[in-house]
N, C-alpha and C. Protein backbone atom coordinates (compact mmCIF):
# COMPACT_ATOMS: atom_id res chain seq x y z
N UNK A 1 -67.99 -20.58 20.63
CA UNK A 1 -69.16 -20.32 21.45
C UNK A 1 -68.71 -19.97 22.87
N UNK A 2 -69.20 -19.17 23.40
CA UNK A 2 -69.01 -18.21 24.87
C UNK A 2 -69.43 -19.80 25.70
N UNK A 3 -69.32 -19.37 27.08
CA UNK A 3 -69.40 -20.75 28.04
C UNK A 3 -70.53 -20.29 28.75
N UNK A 4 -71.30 -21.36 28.54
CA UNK A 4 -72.64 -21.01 29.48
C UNK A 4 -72.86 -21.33 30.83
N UNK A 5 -73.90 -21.01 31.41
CA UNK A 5 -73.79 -20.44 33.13
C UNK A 5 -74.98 -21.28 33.65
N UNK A 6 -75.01 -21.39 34.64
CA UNK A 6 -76.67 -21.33 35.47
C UNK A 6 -77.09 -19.88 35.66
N UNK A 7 -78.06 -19.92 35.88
CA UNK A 7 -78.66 -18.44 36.44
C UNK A 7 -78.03 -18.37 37.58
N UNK A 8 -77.94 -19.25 38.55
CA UNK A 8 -77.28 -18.73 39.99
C UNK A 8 -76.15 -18.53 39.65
N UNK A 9 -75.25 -18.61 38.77
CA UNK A 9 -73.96 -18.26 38.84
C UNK A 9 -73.64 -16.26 38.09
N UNK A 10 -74.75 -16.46 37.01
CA UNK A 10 -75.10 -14.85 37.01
C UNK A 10 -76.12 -14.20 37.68
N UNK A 11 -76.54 -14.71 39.15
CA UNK A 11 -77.62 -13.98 40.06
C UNK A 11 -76.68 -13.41 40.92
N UNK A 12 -75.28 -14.69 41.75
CA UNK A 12 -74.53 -14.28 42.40
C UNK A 12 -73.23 -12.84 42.14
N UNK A 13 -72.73 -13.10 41.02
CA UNK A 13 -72.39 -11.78 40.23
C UNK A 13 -72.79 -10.94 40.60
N UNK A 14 -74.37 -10.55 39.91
CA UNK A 14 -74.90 -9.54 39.56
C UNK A 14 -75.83 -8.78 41.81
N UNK A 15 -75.83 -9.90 42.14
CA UNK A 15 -75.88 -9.50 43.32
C UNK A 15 -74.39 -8.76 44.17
N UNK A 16 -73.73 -9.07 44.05
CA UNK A 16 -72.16 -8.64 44.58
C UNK A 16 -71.47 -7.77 43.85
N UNK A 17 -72.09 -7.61 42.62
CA UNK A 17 -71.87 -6.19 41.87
C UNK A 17 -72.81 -4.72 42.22
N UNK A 18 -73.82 -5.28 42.73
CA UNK A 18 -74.70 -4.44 42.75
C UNK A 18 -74.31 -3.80 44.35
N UNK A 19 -74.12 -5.23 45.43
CA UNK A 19 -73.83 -4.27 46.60
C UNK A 19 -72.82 -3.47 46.56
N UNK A 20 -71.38 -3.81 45.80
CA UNK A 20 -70.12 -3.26 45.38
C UNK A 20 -70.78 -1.62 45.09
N UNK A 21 -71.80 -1.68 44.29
CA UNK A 21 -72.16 -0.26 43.56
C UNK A 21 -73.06 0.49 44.94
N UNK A 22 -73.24 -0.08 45.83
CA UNK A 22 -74.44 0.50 47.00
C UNK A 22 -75.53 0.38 46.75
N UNK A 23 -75.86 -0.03 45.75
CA UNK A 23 -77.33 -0.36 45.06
C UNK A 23 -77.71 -1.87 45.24
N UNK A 24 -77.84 -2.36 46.29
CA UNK A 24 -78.63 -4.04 46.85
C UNK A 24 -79.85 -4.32 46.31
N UNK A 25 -79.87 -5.09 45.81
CA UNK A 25 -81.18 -5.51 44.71
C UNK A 25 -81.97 -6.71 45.68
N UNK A 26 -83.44 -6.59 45.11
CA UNK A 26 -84.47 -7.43 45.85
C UNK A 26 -84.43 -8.57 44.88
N UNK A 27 -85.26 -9.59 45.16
CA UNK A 27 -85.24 -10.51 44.40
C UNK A 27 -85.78 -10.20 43.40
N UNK A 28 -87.44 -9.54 43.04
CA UNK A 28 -87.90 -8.81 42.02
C UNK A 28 -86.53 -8.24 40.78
N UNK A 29 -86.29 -7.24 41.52
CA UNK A 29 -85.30 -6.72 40.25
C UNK A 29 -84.27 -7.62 40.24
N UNK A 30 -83.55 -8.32 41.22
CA UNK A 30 -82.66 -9.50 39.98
C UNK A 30 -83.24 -10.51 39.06
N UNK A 31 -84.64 -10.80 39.37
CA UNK A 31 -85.17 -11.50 38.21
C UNK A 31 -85.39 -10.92 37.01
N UNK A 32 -85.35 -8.99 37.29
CA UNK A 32 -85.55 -8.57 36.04
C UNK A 32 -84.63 -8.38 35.25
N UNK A 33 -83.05 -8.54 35.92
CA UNK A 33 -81.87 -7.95 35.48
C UNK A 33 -81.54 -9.50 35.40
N UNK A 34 -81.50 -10.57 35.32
CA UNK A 34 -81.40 -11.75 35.01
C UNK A 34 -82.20 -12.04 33.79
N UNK A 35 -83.31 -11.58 33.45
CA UNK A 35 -84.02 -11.71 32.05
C UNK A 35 -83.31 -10.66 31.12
N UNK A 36 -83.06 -9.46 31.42
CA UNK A 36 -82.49 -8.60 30.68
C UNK A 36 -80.84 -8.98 30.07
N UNK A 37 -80.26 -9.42 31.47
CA UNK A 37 -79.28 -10.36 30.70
C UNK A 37 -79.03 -11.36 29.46
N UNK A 38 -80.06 -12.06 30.02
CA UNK A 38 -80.18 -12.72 29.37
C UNK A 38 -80.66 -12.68 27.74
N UNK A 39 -81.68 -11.78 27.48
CA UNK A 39 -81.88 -11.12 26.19
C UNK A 39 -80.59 -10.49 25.54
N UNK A 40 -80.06 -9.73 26.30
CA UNK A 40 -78.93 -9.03 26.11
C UNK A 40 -77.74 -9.71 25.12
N UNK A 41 -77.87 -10.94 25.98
CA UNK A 41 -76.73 -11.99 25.29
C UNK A 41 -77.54 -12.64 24.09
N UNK A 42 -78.63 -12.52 23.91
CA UNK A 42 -79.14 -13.60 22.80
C UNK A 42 -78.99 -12.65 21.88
N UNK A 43 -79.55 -11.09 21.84
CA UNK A 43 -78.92 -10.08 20.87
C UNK A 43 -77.72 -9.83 20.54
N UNK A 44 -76.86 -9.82 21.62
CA UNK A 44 -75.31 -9.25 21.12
C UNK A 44 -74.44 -10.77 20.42
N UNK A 45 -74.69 -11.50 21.44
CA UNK A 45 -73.47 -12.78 21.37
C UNK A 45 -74.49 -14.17 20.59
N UNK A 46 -75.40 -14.12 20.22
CA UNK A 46 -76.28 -15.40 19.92
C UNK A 46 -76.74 -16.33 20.18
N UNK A 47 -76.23 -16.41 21.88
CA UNK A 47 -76.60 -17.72 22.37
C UNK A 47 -76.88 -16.96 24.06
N UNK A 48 -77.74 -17.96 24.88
CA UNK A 48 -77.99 -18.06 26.13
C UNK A 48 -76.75 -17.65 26.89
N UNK A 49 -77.28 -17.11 28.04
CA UNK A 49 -76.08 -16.56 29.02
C UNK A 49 -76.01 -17.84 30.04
N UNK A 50 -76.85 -18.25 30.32
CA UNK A 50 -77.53 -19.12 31.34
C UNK A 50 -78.79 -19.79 30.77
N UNK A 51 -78.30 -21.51 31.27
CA UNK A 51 -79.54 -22.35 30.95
C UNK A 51 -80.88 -23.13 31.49
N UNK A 52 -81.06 -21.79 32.24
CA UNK A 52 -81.93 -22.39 33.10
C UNK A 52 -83.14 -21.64 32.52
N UNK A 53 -84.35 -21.94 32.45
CA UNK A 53 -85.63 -21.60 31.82
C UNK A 53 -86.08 -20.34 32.22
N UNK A 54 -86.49 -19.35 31.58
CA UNK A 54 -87.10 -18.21 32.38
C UNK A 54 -88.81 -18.41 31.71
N UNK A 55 -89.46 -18.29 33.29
CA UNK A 55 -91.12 -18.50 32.85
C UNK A 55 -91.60 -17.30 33.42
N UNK A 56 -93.18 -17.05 33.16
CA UNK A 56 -94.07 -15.66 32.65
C UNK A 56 -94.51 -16.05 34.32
N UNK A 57 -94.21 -15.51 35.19
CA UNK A 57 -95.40 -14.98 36.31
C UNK A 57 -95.82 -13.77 36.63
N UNK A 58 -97.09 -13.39 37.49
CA UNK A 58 -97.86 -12.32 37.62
C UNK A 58 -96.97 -11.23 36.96
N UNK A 59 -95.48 -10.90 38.01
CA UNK A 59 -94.73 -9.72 38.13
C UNK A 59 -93.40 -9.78 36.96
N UNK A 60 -93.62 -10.63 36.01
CA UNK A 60 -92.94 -10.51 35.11
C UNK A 60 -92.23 -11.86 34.94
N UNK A 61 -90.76 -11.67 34.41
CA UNK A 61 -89.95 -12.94 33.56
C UNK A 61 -89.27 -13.59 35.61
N UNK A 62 -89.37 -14.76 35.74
CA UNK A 62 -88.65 -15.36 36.94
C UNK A 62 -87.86 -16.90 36.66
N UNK A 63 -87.02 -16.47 36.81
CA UNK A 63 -86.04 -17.88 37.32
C UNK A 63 -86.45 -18.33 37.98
N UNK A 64 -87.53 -19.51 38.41
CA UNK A 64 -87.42 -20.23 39.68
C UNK A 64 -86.83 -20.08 40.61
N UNK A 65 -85.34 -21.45 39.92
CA UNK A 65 -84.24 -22.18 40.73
C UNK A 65 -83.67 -20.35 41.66
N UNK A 66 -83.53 -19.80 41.00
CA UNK A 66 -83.04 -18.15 41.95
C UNK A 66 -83.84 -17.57 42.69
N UNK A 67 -85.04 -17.17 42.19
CA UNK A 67 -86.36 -16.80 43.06
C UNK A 67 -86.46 -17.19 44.54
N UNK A 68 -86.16 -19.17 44.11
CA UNK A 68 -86.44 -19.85 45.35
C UNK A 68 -85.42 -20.04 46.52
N UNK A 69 -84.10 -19.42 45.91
CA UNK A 69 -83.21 -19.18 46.45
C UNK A 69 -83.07 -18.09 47.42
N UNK A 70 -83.61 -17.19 47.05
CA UNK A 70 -83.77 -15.72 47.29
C UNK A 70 -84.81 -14.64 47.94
N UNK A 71 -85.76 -16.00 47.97
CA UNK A 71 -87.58 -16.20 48.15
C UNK A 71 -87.15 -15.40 49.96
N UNK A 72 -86.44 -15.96 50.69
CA UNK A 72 -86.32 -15.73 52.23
C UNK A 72 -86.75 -14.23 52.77
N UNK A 73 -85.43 -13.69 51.45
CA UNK A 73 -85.56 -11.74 51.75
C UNK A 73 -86.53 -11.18 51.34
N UNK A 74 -87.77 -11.83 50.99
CA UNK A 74 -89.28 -10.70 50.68
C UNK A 74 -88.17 -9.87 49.53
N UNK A 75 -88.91 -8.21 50.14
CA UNK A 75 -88.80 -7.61 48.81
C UNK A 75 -87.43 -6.81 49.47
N UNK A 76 -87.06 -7.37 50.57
CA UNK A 76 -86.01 -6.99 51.01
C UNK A 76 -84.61 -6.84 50.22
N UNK A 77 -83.52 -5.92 49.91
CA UNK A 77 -82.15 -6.17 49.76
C UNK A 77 -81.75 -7.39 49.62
N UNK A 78 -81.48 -7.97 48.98
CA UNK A 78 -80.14 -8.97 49.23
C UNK A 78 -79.21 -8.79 49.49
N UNK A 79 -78.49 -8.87 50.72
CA UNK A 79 -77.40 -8.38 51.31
C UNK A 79 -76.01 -9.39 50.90
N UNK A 80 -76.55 -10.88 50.66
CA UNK A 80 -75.13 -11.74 50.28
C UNK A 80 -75.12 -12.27 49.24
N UNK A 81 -74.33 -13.38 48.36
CA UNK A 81 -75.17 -14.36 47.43
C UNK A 81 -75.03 -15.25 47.87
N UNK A 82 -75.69 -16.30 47.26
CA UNK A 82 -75.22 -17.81 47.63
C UNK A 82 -74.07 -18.03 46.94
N UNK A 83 -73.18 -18.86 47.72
CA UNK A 83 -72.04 -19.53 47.22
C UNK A 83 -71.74 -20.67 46.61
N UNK A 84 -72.86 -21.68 46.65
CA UNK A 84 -73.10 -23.35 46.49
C UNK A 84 -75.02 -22.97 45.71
N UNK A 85 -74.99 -23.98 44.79
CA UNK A 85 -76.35 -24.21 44.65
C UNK A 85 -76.31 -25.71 44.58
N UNK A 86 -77.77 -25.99 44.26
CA UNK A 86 -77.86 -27.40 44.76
C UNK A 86 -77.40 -27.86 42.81
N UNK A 87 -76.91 -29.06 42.89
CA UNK A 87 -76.61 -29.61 41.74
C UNK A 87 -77.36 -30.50 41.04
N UNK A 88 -78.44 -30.63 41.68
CA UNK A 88 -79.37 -31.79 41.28
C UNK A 88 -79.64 -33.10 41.86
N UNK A 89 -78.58 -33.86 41.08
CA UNK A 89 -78.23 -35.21 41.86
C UNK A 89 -78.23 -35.46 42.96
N UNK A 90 -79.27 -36.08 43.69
CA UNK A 90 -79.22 -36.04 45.61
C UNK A 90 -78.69 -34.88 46.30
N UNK A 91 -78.98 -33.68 45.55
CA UNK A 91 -79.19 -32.59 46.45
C UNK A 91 -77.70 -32.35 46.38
N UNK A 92 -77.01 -32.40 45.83
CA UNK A 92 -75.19 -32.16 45.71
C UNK A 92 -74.89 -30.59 45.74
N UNK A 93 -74.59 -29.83 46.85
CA UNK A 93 -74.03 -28.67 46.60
C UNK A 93 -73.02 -28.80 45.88
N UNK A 94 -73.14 -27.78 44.58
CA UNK A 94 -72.08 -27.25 44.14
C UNK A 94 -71.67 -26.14 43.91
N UNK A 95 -70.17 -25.36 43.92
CA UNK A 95 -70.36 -23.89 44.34
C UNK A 95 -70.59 -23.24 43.05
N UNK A 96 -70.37 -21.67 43.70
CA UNK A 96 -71.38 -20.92 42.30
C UNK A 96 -70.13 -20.47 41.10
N UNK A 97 -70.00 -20.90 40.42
CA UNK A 97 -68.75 -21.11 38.93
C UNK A 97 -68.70 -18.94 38.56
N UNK A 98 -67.56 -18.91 38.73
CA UNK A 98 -66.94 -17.24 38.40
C UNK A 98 -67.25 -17.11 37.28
N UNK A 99 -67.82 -15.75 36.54
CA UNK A 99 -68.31 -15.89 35.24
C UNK A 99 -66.63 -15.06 34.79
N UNK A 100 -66.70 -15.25 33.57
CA UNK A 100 -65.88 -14.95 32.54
C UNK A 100 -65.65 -13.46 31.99
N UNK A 101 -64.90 -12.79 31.68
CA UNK A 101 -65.17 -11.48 31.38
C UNK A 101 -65.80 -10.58 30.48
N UNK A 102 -66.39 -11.90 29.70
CA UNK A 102 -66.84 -11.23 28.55
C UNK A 102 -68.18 -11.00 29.92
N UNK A 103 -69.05 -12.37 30.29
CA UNK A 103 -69.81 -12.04 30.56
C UNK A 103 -70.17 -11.34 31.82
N UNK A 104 -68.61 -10.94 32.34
CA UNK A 104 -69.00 -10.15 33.82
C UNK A 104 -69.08 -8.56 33.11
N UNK A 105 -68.76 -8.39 31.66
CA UNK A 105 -69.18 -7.09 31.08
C UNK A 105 -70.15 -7.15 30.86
N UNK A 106 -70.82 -7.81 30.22
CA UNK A 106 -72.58 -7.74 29.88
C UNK A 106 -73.68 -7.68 31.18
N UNK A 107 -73.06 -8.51 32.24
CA UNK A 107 -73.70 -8.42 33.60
C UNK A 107 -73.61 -6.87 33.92
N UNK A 108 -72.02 -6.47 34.26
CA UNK A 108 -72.13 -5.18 34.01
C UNK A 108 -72.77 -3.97 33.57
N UNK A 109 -72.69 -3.86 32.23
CA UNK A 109 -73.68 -3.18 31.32
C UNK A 109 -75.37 -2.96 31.80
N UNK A 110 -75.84 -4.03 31.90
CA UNK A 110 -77.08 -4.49 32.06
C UNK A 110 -77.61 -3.70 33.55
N UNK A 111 -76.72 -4.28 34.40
CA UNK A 111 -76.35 -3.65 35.56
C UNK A 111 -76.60 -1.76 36.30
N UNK A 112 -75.87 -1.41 35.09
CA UNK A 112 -75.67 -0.37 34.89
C UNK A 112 -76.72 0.59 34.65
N UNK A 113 -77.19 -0.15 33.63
CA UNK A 113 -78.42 0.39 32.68
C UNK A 113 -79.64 0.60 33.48
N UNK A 114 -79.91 -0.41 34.35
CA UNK A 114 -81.00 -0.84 35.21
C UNK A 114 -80.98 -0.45 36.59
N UNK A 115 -79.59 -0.95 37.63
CA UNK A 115 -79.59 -0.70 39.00
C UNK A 115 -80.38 0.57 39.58
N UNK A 116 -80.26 1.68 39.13
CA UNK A 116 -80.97 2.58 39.32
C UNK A 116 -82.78 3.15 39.38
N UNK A 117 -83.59 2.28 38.44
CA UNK A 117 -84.43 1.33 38.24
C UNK A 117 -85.30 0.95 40.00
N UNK A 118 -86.74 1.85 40.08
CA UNK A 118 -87.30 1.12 41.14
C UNK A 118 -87.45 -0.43 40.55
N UNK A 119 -88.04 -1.32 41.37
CA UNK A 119 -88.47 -2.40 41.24
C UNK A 119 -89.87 -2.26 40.23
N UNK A 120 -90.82 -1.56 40.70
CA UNK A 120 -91.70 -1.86 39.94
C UNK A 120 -91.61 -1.06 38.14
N UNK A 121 -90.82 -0.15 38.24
CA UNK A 121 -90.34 0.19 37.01
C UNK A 121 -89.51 -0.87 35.63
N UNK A 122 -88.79 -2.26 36.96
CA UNK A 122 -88.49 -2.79 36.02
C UNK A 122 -89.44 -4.03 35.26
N UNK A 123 -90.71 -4.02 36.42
CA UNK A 123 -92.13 -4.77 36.31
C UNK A 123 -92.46 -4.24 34.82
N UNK A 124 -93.13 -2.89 34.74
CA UNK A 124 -93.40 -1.98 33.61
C UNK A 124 -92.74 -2.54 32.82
N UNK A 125 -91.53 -2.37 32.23
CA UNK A 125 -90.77 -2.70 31.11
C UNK A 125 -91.04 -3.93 30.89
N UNK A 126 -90.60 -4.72 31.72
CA UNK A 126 -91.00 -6.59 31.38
C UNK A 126 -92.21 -6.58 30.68
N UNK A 127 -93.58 -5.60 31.42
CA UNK A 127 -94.68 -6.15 31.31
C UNK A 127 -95.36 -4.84 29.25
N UNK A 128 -94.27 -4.65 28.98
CA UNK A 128 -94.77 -3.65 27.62
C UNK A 128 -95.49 -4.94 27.07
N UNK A 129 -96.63 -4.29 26.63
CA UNK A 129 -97.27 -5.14 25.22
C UNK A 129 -96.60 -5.36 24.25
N UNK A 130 -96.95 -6.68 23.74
CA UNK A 130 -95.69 -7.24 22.54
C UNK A 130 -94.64 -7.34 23.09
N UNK A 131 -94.25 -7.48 24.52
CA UNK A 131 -93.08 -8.07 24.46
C UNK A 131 -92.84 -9.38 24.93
N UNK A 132 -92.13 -9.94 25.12
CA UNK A 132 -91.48 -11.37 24.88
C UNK A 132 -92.47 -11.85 26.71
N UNK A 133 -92.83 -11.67 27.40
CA UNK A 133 -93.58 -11.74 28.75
C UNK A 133 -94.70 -11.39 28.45
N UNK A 134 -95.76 -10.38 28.03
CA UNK A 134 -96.53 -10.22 27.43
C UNK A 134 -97.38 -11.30 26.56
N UNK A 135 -96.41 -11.71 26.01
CA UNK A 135 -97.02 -12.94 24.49
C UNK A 135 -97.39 -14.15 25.15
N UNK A 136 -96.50 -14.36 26.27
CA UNK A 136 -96.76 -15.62 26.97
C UNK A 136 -97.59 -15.60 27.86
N UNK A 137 -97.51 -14.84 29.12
CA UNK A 137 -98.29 -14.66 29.81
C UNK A 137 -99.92 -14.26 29.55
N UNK A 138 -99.85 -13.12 28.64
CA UNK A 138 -101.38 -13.16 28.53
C UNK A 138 -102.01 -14.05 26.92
N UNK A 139 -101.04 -15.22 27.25
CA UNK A 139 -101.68 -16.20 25.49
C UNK A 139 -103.29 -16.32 24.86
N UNK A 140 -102.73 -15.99 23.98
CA UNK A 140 -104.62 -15.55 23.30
C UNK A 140 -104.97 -14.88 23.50
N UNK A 141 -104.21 -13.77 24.15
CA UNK A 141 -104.93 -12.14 24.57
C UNK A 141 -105.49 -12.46 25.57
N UNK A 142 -105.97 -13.83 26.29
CA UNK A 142 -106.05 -13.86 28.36
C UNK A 142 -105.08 -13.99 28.85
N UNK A 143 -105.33 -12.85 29.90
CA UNK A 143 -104.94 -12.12 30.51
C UNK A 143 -104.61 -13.32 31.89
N UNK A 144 -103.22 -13.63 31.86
CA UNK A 144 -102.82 -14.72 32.90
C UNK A 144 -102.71 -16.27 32.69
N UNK A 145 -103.28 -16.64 31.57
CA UNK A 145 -103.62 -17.65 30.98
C UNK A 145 -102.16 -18.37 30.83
N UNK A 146 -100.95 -17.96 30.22
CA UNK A 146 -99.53 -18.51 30.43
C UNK A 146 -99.11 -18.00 31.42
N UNK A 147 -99.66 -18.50 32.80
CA UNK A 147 -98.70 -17.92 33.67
C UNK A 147 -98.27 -19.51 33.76
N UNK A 148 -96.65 -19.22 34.61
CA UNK A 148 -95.32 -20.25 34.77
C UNK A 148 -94.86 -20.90 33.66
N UNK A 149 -95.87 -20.31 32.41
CA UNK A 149 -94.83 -20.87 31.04
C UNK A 149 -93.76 -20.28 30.80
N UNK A 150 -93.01 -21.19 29.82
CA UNK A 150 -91.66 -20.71 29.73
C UNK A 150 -91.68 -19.88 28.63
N UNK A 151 -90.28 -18.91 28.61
CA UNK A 151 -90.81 -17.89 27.53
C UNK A 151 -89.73 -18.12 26.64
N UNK A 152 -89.92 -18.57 25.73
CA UNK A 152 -89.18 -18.49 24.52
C UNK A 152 -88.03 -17.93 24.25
N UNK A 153 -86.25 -18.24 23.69
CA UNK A 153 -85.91 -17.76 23.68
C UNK A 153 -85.54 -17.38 22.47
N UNK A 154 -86.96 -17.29 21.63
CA UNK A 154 -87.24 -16.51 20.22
C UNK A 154 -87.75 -15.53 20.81
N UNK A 155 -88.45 -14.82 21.20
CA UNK A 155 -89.00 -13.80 21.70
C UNK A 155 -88.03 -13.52 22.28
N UNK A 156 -87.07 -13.49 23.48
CA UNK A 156 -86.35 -12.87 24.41
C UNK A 156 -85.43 -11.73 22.94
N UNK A 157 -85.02 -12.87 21.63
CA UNK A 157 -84.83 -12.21 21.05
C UNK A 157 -84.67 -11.13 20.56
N UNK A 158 -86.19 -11.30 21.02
CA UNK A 158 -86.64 -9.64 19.56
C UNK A 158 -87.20 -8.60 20.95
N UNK A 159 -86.87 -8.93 22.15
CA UNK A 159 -87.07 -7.91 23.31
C UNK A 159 -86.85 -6.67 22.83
N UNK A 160 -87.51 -5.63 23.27
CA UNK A 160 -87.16 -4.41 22.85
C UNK A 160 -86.71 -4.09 24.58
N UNK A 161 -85.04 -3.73 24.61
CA UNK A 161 -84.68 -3.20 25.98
C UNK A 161 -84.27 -2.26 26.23
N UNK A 162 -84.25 -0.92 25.40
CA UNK A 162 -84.00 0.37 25.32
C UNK A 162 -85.15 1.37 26.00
């Protein structure tokens, strides 16, 4: 089994890859390229990239714990990452763990696929009917009704991300 992550440890990545590329991502699209990851890996490799919950709000799939991290820059660039996240336990910084190469290729990939990608384009995609954000968020066919639920990572599954 591959070694699993926090989301901040594939937010920070995928943020410092992205400025590397000239393409600085808002918080919006790393939450979308953090869900896409994350599907990514449950299709290719079988298991979670990162174990932190992704839930259904207005603008699509969000990490919290990253969101709230990231919350400062509006819809601004992210110009740095964080280096430390909090660890839980009485607030314990701990720093952000180097991902591995399998998964700094899939970050990659994903990366790739997407960076180019306005923000609200990657809203659209999250938000296709029948897909894994969709099912939750609008539960029972209302419309908002799962919002901040968590979304399944049976559904992330069967994401359609092409």
């Amino acid at each position: 089994m591959a070694r699993q992550y926090r989301a901040a440890d594939v937010a920070a990545y995928t943020i410092a890859a992205a400025i590397e590329l000239g393409k600085p991502v808002s918080n919006l699209q790393l939450q979308k390229i953090l869900f896409f990851c994350q599907c990514t890996n449950l299709q290719h490799n079988g298991d979670v990239l990162f174990s932190d919950d992704i839930v259904a709000w207005q603008y699509g799939p969000v990490v919290r714990s990253v969101y709230n991290t990231y919350s400062y820059r509006g819809a601004s660039p992210i110009r740095r990452a964080a280096k430390y996240v909090s660890g839980g336990l009485f607030d314990k910084l701990v720093p952000i763990a180097e991902l591995d190469a399998s998964a700094r290729r899939l970050a990659n990939d994903v990366l790739e696929q997407w960076i180019h990608e306005p923000a609200w384009n990657l809203v659209r995609k999250t938000h296709e009917p029948g897909g894994a954000w969709d099912k939750v968020y609008n539960e029972g066919g209302i419309e908002g009704s799962g919002y901040g639920n968590v979304i399944p990572v049976s559904l992330m599954r069967l994401e359609r991300l092409a």
